[in-house]
Protein backbone atom coordinates (compact mmCIF):
# COMPACT_ATOMS: atom_id res chain seq x y z
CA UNK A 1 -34.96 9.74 26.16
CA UNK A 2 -32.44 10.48 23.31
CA UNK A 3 -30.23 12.12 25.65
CA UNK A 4 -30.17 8.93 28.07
CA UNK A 5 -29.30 6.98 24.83
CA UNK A 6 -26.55 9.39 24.29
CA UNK A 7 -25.01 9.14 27.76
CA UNK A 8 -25.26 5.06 27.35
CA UNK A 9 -23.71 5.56 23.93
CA UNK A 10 -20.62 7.62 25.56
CA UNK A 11 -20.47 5.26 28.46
CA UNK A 12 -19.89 2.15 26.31
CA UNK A 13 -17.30 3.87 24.29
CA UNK A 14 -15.27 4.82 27.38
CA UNK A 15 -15.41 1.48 28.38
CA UNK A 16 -14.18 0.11 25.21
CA UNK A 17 -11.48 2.74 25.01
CA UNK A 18 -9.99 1.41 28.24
CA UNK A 19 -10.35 -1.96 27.63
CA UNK A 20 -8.38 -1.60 24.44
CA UNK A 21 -4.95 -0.67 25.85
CA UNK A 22 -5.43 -3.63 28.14
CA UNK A 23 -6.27 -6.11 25.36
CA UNK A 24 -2.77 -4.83 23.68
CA UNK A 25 -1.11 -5.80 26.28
CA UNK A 26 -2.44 -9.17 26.52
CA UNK A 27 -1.41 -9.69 23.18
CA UNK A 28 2.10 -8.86 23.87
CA UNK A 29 1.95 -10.79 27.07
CA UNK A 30 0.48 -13.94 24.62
CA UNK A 31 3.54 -13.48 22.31
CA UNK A 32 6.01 -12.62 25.14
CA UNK A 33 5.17 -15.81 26.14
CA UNK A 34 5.03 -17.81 22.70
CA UNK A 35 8.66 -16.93 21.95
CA UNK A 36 9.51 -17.66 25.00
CA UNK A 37 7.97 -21.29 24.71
CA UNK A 38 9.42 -21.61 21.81
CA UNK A 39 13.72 -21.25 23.08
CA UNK A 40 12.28 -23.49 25.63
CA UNK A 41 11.88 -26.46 23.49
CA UNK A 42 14.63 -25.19 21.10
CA UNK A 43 17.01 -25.41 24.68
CA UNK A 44 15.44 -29.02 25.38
CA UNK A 45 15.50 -30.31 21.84
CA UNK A 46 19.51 -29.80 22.19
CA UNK A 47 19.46 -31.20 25.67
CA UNK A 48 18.40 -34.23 23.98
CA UNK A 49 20.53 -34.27 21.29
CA UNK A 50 23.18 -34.23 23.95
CA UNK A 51 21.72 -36.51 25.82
CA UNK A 52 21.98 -39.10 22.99
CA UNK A 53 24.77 -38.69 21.33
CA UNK A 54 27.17 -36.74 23.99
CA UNK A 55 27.57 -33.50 22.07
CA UNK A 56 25.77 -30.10 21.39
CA UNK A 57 24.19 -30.37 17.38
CA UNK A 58 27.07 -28.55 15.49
CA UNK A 59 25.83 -24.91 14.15
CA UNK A 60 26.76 -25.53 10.77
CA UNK A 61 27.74 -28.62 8.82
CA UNK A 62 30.33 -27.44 5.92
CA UNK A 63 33.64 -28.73 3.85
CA UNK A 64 35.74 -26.34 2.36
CA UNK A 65 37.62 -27.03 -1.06
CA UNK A 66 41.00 -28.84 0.33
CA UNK A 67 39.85 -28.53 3.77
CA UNK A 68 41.28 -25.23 4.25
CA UNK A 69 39.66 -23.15 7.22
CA UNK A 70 39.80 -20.45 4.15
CA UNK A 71 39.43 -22.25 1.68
CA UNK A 72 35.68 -21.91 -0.34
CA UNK A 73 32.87 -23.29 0.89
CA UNK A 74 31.51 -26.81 -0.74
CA UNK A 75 28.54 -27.49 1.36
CA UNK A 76 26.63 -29.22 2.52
CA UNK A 77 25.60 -26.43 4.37
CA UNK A 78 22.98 -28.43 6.87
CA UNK A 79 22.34 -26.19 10.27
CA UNK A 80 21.66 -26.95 13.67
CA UNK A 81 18.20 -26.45 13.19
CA UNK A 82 18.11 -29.36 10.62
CA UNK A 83 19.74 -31.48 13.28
CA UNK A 84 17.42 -31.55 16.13
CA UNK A 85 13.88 -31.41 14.03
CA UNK A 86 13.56 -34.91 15.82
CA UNK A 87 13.48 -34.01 18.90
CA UNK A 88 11.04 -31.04 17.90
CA UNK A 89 8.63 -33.70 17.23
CA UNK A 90 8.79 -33.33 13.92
CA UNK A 91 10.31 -36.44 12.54
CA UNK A 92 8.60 -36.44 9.31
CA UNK A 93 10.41 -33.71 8.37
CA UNK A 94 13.79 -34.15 9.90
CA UNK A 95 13.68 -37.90 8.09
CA UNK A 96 13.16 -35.96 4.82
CA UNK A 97 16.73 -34.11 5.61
CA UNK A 98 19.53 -35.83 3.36
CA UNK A 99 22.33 -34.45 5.34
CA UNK A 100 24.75 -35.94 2.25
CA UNK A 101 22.52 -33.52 -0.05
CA UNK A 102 23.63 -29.83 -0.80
CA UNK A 103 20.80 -27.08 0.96
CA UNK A 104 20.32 -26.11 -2.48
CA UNK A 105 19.75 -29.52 -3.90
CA UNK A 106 16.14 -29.35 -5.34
CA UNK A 107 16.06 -32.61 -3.15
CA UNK A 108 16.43 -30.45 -0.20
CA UNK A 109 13.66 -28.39 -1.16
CA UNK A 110 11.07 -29.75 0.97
CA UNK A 111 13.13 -29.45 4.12
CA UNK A 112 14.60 -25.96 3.24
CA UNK A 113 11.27 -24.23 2.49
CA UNK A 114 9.47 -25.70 5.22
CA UNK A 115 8.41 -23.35 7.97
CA UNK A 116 8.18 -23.82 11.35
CA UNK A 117 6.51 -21.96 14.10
CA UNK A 118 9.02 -22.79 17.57
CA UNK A 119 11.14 -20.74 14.87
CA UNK A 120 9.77 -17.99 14.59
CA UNK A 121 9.05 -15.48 17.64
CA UNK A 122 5.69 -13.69 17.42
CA UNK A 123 6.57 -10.86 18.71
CA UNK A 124 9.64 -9.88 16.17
CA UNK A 125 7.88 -6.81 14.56
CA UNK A 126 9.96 -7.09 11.36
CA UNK A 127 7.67 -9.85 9.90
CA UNK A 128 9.41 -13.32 8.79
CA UNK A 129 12.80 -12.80 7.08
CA UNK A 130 13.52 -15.27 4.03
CA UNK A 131 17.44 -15.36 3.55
CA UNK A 132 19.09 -16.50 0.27
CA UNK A 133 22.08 -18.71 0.07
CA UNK A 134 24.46 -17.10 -2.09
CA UNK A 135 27.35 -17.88 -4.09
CA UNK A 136 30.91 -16.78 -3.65
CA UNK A 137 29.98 -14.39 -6.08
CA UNK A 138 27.12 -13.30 -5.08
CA UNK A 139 24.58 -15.50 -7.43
CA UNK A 140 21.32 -16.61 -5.77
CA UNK A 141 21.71 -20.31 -5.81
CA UNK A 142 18.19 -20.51 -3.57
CA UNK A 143 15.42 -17.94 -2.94
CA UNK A 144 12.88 -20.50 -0.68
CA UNK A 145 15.01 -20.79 2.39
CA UNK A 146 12.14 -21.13 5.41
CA UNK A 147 12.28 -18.14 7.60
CA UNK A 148 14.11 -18.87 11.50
CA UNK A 149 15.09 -15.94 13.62
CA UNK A 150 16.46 -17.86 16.80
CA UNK A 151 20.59 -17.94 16.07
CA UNK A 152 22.96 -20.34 17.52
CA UNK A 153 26.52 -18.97 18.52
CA UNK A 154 29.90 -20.01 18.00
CA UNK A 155 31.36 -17.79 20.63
CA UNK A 156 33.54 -14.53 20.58
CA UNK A 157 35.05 -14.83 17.05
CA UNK A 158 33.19 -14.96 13.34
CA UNK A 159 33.55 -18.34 12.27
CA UNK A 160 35.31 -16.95 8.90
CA UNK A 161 38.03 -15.25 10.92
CA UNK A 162 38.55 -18.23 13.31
CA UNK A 163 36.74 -21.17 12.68
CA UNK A 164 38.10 -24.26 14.93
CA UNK A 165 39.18 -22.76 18.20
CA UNK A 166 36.07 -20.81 18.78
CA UNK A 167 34.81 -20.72 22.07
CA UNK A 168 30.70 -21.48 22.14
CA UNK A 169 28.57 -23.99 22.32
CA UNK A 170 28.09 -23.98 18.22
């Protein structure tokens, strides 16, 4: 009798140790999917943007001191992210934005430090990444920035090399 236990013992840990591998998978098939859910209704919340108000949200909403293209940077500093929360269904939070407001403002905190999960991909193995808005010296001005890892592009060149002709969408 204790060597039939055994053999059901051994049996049932085979099992498991195939299933395992397949559960993993799963998983990564769940998250696959989850990020991919996610661009989905990132690409339709700028669809309607469009839709409304005839133009792709603008990547990044900035003056410059004497409106030089190289001139230093004055804020506000508001993203595209900021500008289609509405249409993410999250209107609470995109009516808390005061786009007149600095990113750093502590007014702004509430928007900047809130975290959302259509931006944020489950399956980035690096963990949430919490960028800092610097300075032109390098001075933290703010440490709670929410963590996003979708990116919006302005097209072949770095905005800081050629900001107005660029060729993307942003």
């Amino acid at each position: 009798m204790p060597v039939l236990n055994l053999v059901v013992i051994a049996i049932i840990g085979v099992l498991i140790a195939l299933l395992l591998p397949a559960v993993q998978v799963a998983r990564k098939a769940a998250r696959r999917t989850q990020c991919l859910n996610n661009l989905k209704q990132i690409g339709l919340a700028m669809h309607n943007y469009h839709s409304a108000l005839d133009v792709f949200p603008p990547g990044y909403i900035s003056n410059t001191q004497g409106n030089q293209a190289n001139g230093q940077e004055i804020g506000p500093g508001w993203g595209w992210g900021a500008m289609i929360l509405s249409r993410m269904e999250q209107s609470p939070l995109y009516n808390a934005v005061n786009f007149n407001l600095l990113t750093t403002d502590p007014g702004s905190q509430t928007v900047r430090s809130s975290s959302l999960a259509a931006f944020l991909c489950p399956s980035n193995t690096r963990g949430e990444s919490h960028p800092d808005i610097n300075n032109a010296s390098g001075s933290t001005l703010v440490s709670d920035l929410a963590a996003g890892q979708y990116v919006a592009v302005a097209g072949q060149w770095e905005p800081e090399e050629l900001p107005t002709p660029n060729n993307g969408v942003f």
